[in-house]
Each structure stands twice: as structure tokens, then as C-alpha cells.
N, C-alpha and C. Protein backbone atom coordinates (compact mmCIF):
# COMPACT_ATOMS: atom_id res chain seq x y z
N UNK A 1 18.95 10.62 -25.30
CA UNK A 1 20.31 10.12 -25.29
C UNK A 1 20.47 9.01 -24.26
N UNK A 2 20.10 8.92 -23.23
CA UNK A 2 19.91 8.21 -22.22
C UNK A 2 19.25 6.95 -22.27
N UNK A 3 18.39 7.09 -23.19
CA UNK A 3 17.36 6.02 -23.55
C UNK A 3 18.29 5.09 -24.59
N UNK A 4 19.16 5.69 -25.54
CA UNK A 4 19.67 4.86 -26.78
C UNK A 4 21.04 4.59 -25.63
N UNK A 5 21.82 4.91 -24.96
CA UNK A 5 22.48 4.12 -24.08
C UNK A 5 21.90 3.30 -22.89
N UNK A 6 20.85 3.17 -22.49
CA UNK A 6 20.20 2.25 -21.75
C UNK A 6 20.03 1.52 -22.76
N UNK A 7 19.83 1.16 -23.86
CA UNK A 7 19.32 0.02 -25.15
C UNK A 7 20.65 -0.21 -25.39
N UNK A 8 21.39 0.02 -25.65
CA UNK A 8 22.95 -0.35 -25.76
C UNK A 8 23.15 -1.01 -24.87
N UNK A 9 23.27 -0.82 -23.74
CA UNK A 9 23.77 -1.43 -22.50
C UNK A 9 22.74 -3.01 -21.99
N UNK A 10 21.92 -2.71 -22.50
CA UNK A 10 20.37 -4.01 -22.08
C UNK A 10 21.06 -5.25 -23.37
N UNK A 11 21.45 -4.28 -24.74
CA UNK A 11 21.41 -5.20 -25.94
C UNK A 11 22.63 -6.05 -25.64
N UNK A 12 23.81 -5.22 -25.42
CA UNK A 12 25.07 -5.62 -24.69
C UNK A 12 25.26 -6.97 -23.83
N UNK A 13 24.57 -6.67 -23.11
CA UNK A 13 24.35 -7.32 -21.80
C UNK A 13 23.67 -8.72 -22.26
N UNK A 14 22.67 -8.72 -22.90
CA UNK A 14 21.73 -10.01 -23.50
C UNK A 14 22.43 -10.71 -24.30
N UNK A 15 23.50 -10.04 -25.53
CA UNK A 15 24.61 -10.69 -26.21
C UNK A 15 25.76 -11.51 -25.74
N UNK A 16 26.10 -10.62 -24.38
CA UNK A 16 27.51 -11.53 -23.73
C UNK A 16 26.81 -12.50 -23.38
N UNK A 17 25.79 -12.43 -22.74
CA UNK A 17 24.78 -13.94 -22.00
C UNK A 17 24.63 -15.17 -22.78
N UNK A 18 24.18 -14.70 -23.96
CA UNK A 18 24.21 -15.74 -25.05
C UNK A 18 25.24 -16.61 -25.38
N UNK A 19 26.51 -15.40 -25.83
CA UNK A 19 27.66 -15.63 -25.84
C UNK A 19 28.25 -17.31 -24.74
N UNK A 20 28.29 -16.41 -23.62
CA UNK A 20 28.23 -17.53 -22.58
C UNK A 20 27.62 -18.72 -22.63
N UNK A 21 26.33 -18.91 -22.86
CA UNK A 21 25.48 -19.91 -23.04
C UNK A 21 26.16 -20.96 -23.80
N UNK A 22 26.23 -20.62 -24.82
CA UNK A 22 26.45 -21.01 -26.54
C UNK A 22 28.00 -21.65 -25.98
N UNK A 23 28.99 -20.98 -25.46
CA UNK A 23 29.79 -21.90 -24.82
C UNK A 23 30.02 -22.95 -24.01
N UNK A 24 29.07 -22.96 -23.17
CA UNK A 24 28.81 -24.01 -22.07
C UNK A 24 28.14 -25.16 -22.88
N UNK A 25 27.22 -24.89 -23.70
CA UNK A 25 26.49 -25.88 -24.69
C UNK A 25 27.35 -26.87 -25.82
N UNK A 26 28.27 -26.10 -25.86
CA UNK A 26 29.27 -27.08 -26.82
C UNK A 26 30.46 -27.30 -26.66
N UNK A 27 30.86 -28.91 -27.29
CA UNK A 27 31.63 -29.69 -26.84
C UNK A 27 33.22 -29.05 -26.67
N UNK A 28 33.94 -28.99 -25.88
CA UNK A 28 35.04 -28.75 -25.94
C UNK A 28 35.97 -29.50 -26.94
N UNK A 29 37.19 -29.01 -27.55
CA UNK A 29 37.97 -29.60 -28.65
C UNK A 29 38.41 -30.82 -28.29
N UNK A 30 38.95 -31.35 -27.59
CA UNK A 30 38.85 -32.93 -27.02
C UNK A 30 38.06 -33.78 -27.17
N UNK A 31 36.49 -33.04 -27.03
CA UNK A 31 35.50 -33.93 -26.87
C UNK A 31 34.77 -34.20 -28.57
N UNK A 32 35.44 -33.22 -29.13
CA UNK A 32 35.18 -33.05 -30.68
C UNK A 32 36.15 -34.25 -31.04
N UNK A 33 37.56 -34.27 -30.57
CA UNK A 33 38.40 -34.87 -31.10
C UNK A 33 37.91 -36.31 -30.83
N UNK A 34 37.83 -36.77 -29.74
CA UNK A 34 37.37 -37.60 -29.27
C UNK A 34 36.40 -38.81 -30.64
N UNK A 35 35.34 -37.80 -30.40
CA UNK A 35 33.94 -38.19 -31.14
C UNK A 35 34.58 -38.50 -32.69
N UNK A 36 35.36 -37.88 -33.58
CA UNK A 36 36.41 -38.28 -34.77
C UNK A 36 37.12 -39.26 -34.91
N UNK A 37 37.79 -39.77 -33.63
CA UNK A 37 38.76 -40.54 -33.60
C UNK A 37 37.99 -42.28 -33.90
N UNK A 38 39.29 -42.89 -34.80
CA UNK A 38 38.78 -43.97 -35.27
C UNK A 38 38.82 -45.11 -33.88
N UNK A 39 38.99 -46.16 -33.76
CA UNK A 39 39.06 -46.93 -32.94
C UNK A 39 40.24 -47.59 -32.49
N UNK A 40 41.19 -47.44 -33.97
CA UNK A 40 42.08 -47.57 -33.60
C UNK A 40 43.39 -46.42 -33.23
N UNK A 41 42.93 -44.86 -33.73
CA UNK A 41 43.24 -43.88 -33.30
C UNK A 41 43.51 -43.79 -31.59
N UNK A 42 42.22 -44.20 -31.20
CA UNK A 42 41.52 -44.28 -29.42
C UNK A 42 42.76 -45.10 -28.80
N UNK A 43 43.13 -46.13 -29.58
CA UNK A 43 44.03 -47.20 -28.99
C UNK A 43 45.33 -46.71 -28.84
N UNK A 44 45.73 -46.30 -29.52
CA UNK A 44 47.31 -45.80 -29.80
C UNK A 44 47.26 -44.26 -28.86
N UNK A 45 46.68 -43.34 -29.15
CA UNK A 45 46.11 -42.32 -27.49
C UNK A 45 46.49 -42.95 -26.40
N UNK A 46 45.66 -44.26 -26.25
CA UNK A 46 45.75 -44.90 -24.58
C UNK A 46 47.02 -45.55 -24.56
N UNK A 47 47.59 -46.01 -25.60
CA UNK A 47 48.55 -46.76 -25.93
C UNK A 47 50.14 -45.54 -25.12
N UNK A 48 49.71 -44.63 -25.58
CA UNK A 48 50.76 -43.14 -25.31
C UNK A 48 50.65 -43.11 -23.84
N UNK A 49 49.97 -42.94 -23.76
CA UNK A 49 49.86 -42.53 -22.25
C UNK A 49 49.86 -44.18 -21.35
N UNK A 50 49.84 -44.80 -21.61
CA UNK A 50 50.52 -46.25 -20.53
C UNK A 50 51.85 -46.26 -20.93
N UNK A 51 52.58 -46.31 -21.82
CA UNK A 51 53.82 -46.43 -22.12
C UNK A 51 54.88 -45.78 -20.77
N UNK A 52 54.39 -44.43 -20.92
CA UNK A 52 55.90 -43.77 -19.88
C UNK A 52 55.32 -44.47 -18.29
N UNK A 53 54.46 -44.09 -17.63
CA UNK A 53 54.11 -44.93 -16.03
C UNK A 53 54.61 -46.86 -16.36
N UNK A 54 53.61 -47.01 -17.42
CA UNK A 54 54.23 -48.82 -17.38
C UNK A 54 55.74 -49.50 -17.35
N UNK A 55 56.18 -48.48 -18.31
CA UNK A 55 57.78 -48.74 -18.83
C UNK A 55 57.71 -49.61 -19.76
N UNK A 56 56.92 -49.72 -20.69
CA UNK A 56 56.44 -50.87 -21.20
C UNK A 56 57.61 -51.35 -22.17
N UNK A 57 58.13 -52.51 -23.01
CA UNK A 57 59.24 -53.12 -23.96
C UNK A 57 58.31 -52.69 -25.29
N UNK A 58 59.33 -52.77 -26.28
CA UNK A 58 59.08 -52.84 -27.28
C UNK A 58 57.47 -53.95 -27.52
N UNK A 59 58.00 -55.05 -27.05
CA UNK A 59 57.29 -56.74 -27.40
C UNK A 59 55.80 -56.28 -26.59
N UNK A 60 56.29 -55.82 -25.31
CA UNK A 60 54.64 -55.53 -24.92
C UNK A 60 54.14 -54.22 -25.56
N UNK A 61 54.54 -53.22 -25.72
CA UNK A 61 53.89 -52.23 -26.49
C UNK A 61 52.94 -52.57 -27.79
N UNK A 62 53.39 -53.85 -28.18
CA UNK A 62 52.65 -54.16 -29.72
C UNK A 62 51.93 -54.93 -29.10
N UNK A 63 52.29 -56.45 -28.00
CA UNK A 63 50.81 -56.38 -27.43
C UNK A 63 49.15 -56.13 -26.90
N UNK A 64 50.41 -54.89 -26.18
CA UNK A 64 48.91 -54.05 -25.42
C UNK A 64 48.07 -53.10 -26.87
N UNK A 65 48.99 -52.92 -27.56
CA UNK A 65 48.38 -52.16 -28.48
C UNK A 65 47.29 -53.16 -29.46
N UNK A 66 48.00 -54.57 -29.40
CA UNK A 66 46.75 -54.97 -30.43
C UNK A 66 45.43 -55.53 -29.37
N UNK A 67 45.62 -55.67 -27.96
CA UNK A 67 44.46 -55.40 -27.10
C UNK A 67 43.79 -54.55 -26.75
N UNK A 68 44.04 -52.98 -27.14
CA UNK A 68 43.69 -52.25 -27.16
C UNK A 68 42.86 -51.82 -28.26
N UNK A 69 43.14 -52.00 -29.58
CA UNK A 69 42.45 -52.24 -30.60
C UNK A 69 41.32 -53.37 -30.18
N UNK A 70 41.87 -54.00 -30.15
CA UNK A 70 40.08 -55.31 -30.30
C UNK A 70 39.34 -54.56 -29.14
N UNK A 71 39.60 -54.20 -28.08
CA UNK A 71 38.90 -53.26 -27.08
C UNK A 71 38.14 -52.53 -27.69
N UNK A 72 38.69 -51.00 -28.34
CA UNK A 72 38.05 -50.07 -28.89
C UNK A 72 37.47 -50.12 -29.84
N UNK A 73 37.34 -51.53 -31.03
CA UNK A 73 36.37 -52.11 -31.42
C UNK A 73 35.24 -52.47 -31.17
N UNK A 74 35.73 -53.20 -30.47
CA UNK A 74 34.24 -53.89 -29.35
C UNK A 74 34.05 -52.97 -28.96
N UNK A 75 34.08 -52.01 -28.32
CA UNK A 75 33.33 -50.92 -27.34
C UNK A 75 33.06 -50.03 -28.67
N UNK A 76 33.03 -50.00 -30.04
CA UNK A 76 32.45 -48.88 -30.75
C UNK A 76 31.21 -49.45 -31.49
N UNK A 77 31.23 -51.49 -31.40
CA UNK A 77 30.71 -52.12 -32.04
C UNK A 77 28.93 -51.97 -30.89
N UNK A 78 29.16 -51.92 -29.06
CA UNK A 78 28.21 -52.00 -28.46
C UNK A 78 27.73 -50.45 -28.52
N UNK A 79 28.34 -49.29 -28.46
CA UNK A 79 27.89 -47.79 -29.13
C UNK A 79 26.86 -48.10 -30.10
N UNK A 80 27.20 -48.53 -31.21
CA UNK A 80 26.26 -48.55 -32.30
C UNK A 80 25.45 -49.21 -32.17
N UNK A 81 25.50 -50.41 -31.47
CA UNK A 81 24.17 -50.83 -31.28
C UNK A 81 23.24 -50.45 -30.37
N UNK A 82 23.63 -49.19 -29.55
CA UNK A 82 22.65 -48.65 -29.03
C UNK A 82 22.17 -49.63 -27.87
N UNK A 83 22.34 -50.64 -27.49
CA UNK A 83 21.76 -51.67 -26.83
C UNK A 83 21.53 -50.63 -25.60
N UNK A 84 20.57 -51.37 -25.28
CA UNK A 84 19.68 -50.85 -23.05
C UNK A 84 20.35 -50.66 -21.99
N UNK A 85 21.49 -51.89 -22.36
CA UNK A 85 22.42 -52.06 -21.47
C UNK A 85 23.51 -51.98 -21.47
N UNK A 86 23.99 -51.27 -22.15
CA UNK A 86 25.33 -50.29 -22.69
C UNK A 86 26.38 -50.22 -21.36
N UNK A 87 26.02 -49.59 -20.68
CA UNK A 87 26.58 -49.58 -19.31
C UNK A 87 27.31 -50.73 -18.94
N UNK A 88 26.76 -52.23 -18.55
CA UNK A 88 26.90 -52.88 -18.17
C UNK A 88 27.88 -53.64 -19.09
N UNK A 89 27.64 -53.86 -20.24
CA UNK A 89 28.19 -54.12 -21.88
C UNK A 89 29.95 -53.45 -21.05
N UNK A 90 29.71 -52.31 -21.55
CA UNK A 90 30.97 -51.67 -21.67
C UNK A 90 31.39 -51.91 -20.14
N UNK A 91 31.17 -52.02 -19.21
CA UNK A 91 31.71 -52.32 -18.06
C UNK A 91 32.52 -53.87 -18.23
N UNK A 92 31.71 -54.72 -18.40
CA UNK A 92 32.33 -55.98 -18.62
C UNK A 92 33.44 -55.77 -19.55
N UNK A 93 33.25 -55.44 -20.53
CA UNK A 93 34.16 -55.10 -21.62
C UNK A 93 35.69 -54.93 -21.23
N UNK A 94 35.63 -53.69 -20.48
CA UNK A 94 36.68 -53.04 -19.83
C UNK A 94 37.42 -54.39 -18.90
N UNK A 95 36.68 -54.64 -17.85
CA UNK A 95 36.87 -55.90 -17.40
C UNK A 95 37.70 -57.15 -17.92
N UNK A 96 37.22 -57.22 -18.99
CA UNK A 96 37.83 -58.36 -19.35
C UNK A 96 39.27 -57.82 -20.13
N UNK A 97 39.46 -56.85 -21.12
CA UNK A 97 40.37 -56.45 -21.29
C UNK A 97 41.54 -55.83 -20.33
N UNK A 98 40.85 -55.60 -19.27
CA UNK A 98 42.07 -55.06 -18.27
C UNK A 98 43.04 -56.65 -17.57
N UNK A 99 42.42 -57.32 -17.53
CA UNK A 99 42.76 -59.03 -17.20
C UNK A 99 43.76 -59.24 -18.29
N UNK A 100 43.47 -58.57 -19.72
CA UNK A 100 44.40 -59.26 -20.49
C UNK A 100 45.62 -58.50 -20.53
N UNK A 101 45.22 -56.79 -20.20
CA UNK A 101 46.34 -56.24 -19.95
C UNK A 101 47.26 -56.50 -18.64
N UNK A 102 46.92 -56.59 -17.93
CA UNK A 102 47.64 -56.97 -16.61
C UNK A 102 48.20 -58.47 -16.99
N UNK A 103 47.41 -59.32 -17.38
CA UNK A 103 48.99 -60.25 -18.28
C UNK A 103 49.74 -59.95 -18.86
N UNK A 104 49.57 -58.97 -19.88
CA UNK A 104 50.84 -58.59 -20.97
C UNK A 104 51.72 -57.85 -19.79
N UNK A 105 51.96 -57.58 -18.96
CA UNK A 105 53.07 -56.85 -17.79
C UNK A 105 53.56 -57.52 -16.91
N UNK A 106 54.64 -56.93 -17.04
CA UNK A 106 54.98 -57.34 -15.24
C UNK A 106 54.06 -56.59 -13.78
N UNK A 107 54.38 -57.24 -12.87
CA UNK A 107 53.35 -57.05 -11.58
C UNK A 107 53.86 -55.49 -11.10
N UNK A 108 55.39 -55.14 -11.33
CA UNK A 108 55.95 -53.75 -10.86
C UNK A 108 55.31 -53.11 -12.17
N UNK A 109 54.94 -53.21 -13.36
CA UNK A 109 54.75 -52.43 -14.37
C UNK A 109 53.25 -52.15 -13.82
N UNK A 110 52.55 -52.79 -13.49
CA UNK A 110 50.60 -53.07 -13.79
C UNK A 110 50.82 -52.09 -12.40
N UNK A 111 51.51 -52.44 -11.21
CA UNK A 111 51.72 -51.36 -10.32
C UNK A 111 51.70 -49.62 -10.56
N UNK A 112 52.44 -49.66 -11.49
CA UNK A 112 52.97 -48.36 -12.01
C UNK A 112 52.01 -47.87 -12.51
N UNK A 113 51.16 -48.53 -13.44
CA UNK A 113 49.91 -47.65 -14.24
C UNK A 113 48.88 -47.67 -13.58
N UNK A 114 48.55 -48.82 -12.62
CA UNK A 114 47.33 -48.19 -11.46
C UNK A 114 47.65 -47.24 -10.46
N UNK A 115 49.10 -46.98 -10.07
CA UNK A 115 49.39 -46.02 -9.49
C UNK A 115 48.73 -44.32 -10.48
N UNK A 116 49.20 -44.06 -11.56
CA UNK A 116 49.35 -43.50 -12.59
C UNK A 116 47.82 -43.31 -12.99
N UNK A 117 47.20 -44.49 -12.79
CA UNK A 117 45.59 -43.93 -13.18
C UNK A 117 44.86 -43.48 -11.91
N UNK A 118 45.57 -43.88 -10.82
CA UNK A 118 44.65 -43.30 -9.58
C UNK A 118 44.96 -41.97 -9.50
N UNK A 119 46.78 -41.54 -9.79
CA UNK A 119 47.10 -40.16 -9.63
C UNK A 119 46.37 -39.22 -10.89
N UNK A 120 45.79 -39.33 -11.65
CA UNK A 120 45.12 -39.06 -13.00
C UNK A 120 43.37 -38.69 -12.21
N UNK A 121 42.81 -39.53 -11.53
CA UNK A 121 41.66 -39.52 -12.00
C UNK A 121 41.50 -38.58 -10.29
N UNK A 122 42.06 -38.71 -9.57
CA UNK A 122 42.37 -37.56 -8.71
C UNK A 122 42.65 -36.20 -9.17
N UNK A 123 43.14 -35.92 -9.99
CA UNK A 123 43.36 -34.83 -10.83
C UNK A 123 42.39 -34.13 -11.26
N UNK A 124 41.38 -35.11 -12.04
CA UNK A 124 39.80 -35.08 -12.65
C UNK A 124 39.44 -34.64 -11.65
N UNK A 125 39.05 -35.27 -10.50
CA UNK A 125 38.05 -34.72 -9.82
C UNK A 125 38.52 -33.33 -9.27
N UNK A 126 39.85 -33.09 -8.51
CA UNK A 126 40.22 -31.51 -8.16
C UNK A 126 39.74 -30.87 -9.30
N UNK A 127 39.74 -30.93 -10.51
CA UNK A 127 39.34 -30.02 -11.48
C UNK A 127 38.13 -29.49 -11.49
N UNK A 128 37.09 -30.69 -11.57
CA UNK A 128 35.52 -30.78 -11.58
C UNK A 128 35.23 -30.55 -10.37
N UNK A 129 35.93 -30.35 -9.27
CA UNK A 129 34.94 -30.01 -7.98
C UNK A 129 34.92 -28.96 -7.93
N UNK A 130 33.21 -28.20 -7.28
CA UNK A 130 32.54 -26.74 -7.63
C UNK A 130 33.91 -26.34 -6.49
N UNK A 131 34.09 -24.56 -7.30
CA UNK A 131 34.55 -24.01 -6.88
C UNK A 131 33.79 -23.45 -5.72
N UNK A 132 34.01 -22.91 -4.52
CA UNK A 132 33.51 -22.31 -3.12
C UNK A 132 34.55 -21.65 -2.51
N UNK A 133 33.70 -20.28 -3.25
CA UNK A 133 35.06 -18.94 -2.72
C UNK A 133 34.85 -19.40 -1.10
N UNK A 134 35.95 -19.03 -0.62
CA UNK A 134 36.38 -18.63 0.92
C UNK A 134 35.47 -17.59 1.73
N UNK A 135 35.02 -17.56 2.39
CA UNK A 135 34.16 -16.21 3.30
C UNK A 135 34.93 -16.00 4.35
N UNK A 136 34.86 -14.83 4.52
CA UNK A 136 35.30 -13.67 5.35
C UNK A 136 34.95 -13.45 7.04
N UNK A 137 34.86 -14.71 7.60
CA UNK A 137 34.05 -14.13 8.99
C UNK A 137 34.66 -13.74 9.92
N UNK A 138 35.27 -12.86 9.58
CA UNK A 138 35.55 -11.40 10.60
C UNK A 138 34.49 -10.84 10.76
């Protein structure tokens, strides 16, 4: 009896592990969503989220949005090509489109969303930094 609950408990035990595994290994629903999304899907996303920090007008909203499109074009066009230097590609990329966005605004608006992306990506990192329970040295 002892023996078929020690094998229960071993089989148990090896299943939740897996379990676990098999989670950590795959993509979270975002990152699924993500990977689906068309290019110009990607745009109108980023498009949402600059709107409320920017305050953006009607006139610039269709702006930034059709710079945002040729962006997420271009950046799906250097993806596929797989190129060496991808990194650098998409760095410039960004680059040059952020120049065109910061024209389409005013200087208090472009304020507002670098405020808004610094308070954002601060966020990221509190999230992602390893947790380190507290110790006890009493």
C-alpha cells in the first residue's frame, strides 16, 4: 500500500513539474497576439496608447497614424528579411520615425508622451526585476 502511494506521489510530483515547465516555455497571450497582428493592426495599438498622454487633435491623430503605419511596415519588411543587422536596421528605423513624430506635435504634447513612456518602461522593469524575499536577521 505504501509503495502504490509513494508512486502516486513521485508520478504527481513529475506531472506538476512538467506542467510548470510547459508554461514558462510558451508565449504568453500578448505575445501570441502580438506575433498575429498585421502591421497596420501594430499601428493603431500604438496609435491608442499615445493618444490620451499626447492629447493628440483629430488632424494629428491621422497623421501619426499614417507614420505609424509606414513604420510598422518597414520594420515587418527588415523582420523578413532576416538581415545580420536587424538590430541596427530597426534602431535607425525607430529613429527616424520618432523625428517625424515629434514634428507632427506640439513641444508640450512630445513632452507628455516621453514623460508617459519613461513612466511605462519603469513599470517594465519593477515588474521584471527578480523577486528577493526579505531575510530575517534577528
Amino acid at each position: 500500500m505504501k509503495k502504490i502511494l509513494f508512486a502516486a506521489l513521485i508520478a504527481g510530483v513529475s506531472l506538476t513539474a512538467q506542467a510548470q515547465d510547459a508554461k514558462v516555455a510558451s508565449p504568453t497571450k500578448e505575445q501570441k497576439q502580438k506575433q498575429t497582428l498585421s502591421p497596420e493592426d501594430r499601428a493603431i495599438r500604438q496609435l491608442r496608447r499615445m493618444t490620451g498622454p499626447a492629447q493628440l487633435t483629430k488632424e494629428q491623430t491621422e497623421i501619426i497614424r499614417i507614420v505609424l503605419v509606414e513604420r510598422e511596415k518597414e520594420r515587418e519588411s527588415i523582420k523578413n528579411a532576416n538581415a545580420a543587422d536587424m538590430k541596427k536596421q530597426i534602431k535607425a528605423l525607430n529613429e527616424r520615425y520618432e523625428a517625424k513624430l515629434k514634428a507632427s506635435m506640439k513641444p508640450e504634447q512630445w513632452q507628455n508622451w516621453e514623460k508617459f513612456r519613461a513612466e511605462q518602461k519603469e513599470k517594465r522593469k519593477g515588474e521584471n526585476a527578480p523577486q528577493v524575499p526579505e531575510q530575517d536577521l534577528d
